[in-house]
N, C-alpha and C. Protein backbone atom coordinates (compact mmCIF):
# COMPACT_ATOMS: atom_id res chain seq x y z
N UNK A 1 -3.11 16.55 4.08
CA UNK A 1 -2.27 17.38 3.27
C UNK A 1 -1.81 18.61 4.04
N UNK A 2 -2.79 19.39 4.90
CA UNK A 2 -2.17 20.40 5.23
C UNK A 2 -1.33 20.37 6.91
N UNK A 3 -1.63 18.76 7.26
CA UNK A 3 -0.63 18.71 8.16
C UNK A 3 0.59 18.34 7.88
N UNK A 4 0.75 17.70 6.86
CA UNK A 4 1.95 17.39 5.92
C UNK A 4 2.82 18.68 5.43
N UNK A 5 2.31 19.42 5.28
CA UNK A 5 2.67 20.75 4.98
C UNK A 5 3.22 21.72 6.17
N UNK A 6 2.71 21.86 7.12
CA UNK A 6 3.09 21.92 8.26
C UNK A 6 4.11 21.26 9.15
N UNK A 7 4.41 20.41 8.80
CA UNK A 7 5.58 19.41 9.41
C UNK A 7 6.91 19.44 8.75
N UNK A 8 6.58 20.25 7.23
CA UNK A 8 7.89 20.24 6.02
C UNK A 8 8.53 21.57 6.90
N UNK A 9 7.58 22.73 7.37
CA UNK A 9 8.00 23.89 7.75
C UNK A 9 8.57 23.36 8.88
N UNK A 10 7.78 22.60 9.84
CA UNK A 10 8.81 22.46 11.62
C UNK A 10 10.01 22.29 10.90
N UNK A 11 10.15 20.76 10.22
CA UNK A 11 11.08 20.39 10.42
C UNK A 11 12.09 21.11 9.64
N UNK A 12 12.23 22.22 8.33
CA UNK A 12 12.92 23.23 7.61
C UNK A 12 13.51 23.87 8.92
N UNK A 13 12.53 24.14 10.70
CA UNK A 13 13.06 25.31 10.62
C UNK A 13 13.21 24.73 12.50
N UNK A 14 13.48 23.31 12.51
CA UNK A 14 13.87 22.87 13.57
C UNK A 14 12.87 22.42 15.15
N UNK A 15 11.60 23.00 14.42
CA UNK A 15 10.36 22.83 15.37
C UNK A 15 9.66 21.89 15.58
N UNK A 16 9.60 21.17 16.84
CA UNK A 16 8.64 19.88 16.62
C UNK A 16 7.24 20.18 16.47
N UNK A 17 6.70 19.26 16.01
CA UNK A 17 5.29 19.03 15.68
C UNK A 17 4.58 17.39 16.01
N UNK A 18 3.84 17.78 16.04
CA UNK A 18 2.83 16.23 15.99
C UNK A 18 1.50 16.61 15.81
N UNK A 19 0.97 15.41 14.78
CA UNK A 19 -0.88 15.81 14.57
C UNK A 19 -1.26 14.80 15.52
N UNK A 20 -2.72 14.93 15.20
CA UNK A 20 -3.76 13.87 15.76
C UNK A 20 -4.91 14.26 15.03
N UNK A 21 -4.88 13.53 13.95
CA UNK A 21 -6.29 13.52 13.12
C UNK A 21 -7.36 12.80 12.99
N UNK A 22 -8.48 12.68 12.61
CA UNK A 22 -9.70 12.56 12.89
C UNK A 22 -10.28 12.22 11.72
N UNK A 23 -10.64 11.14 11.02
CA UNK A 23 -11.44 10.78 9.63
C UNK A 23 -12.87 11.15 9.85
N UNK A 24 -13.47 11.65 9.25
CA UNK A 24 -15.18 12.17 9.68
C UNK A 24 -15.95 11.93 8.67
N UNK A 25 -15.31 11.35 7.31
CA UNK A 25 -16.04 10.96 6.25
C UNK A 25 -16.84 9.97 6.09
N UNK A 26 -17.76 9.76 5.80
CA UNK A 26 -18.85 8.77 5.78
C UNK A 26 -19.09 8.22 4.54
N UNK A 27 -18.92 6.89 4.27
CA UNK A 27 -18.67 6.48 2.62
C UNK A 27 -20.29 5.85 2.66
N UNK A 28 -21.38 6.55 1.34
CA UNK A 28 -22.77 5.85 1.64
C UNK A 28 -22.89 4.50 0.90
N UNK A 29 -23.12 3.64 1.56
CA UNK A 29 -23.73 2.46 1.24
C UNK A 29 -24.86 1.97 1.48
N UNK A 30 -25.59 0.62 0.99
CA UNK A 30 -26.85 0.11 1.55
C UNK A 30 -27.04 0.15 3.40
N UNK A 31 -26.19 -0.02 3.48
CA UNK A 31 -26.21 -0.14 5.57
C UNK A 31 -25.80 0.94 5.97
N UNK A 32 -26.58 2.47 5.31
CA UNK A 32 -26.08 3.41 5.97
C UNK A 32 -26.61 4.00 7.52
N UNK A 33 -27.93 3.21 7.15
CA UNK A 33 -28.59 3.62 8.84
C UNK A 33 -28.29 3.05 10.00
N UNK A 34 -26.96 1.69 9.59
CA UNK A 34 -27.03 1.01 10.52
C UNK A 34 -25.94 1.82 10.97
N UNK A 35 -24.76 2.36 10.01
CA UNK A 35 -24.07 2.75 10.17
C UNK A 35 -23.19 4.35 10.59
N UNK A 36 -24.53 5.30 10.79
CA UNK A 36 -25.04 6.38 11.14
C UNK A 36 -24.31 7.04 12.14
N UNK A 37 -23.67 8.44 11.84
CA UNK A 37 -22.12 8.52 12.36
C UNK A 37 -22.29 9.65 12.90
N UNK A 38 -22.57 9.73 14.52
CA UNK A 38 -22.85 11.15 15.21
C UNK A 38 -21.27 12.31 15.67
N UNK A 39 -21.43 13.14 14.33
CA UNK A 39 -20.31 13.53 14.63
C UNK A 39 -20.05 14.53 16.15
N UNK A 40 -20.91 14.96 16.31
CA UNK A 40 -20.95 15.70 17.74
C UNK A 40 -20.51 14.42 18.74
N UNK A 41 -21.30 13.67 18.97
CA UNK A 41 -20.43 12.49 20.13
C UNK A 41 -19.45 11.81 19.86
N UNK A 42 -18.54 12.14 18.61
CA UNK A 42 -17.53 11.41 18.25
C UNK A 42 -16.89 12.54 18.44
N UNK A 43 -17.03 14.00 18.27
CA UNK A 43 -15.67 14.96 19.18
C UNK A 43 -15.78 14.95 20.50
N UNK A 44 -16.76 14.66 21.07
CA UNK A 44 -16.61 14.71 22.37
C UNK A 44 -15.55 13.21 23.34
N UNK A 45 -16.20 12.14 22.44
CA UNK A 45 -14.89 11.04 22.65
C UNK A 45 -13.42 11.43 21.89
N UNK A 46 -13.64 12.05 20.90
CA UNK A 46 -12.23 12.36 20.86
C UNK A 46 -11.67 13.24 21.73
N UNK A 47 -12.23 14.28 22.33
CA UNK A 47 -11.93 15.77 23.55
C UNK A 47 -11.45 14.57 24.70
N UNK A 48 -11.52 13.52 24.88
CA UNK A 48 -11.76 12.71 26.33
C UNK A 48 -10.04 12.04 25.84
N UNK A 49 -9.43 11.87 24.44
CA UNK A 49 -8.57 11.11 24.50
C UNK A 49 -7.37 12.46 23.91
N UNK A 50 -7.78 13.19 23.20
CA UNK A 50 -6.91 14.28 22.66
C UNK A 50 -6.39 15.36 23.66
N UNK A 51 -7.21 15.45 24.68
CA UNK A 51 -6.58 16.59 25.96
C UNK A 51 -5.64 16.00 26.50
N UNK A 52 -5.96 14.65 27.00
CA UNK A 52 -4.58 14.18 27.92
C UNK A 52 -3.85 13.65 27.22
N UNK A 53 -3.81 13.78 25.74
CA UNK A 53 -2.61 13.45 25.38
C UNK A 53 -2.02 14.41 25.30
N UNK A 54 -2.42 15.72 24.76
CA UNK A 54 -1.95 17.05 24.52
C UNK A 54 -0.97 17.43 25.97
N UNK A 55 -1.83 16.99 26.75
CA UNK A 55 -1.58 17.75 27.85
C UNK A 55 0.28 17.05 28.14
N UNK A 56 0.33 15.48 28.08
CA UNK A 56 1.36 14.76 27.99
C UNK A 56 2.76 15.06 27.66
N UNK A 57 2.14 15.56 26.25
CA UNK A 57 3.00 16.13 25.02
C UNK A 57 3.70 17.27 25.26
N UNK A 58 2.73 18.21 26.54
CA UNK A 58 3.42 19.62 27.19
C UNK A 58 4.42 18.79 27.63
N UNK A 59 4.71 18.05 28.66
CA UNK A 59 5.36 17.45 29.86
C UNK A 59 7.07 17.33 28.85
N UNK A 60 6.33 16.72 27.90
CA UNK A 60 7.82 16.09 26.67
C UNK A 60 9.11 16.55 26.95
C-alpha cells in the first residue's frame, strides 16, 4: 500500500520510481518448524540481490 502510494505521487509529478519488496510474513501451520523463517539470513540474501540491482537502476 504505501508503495502504491508513492508511485501515484512519481507518476502525478513525472518521477520515476520502482520498488522491490520483500514478503516476511509467516502464515502458522502444523509444519511450522519445518518451515522456520530466519529473517536475518533472508535480508542478507536479499542485500546480495537488491544492491546490484539498485546499483543497475543508477546506470538507467
Amino acid at each position: 500500500m504505501e508503495g502504491g502510494a508513492i508511485a501515484q505521487v512519481c507518476l502525478r509529478n513525472g518521477v520515476g520510481f520502482a520498488a522491490v519488496k520483500s514478503v516476511s510474513d509467516h502464515l502458522f501451520s502444523a509444519r511450522q518448524a519445518e518451515e522456520y523463517f530466519d529473517f536475518g539470513q533472508a535480508l542478507e540474501a536479499l542485500g546480495r540481490v537488491v544492491l546490484p540491482l539498485a546499483r543497475a537502476l543508477q546506470e538507467v
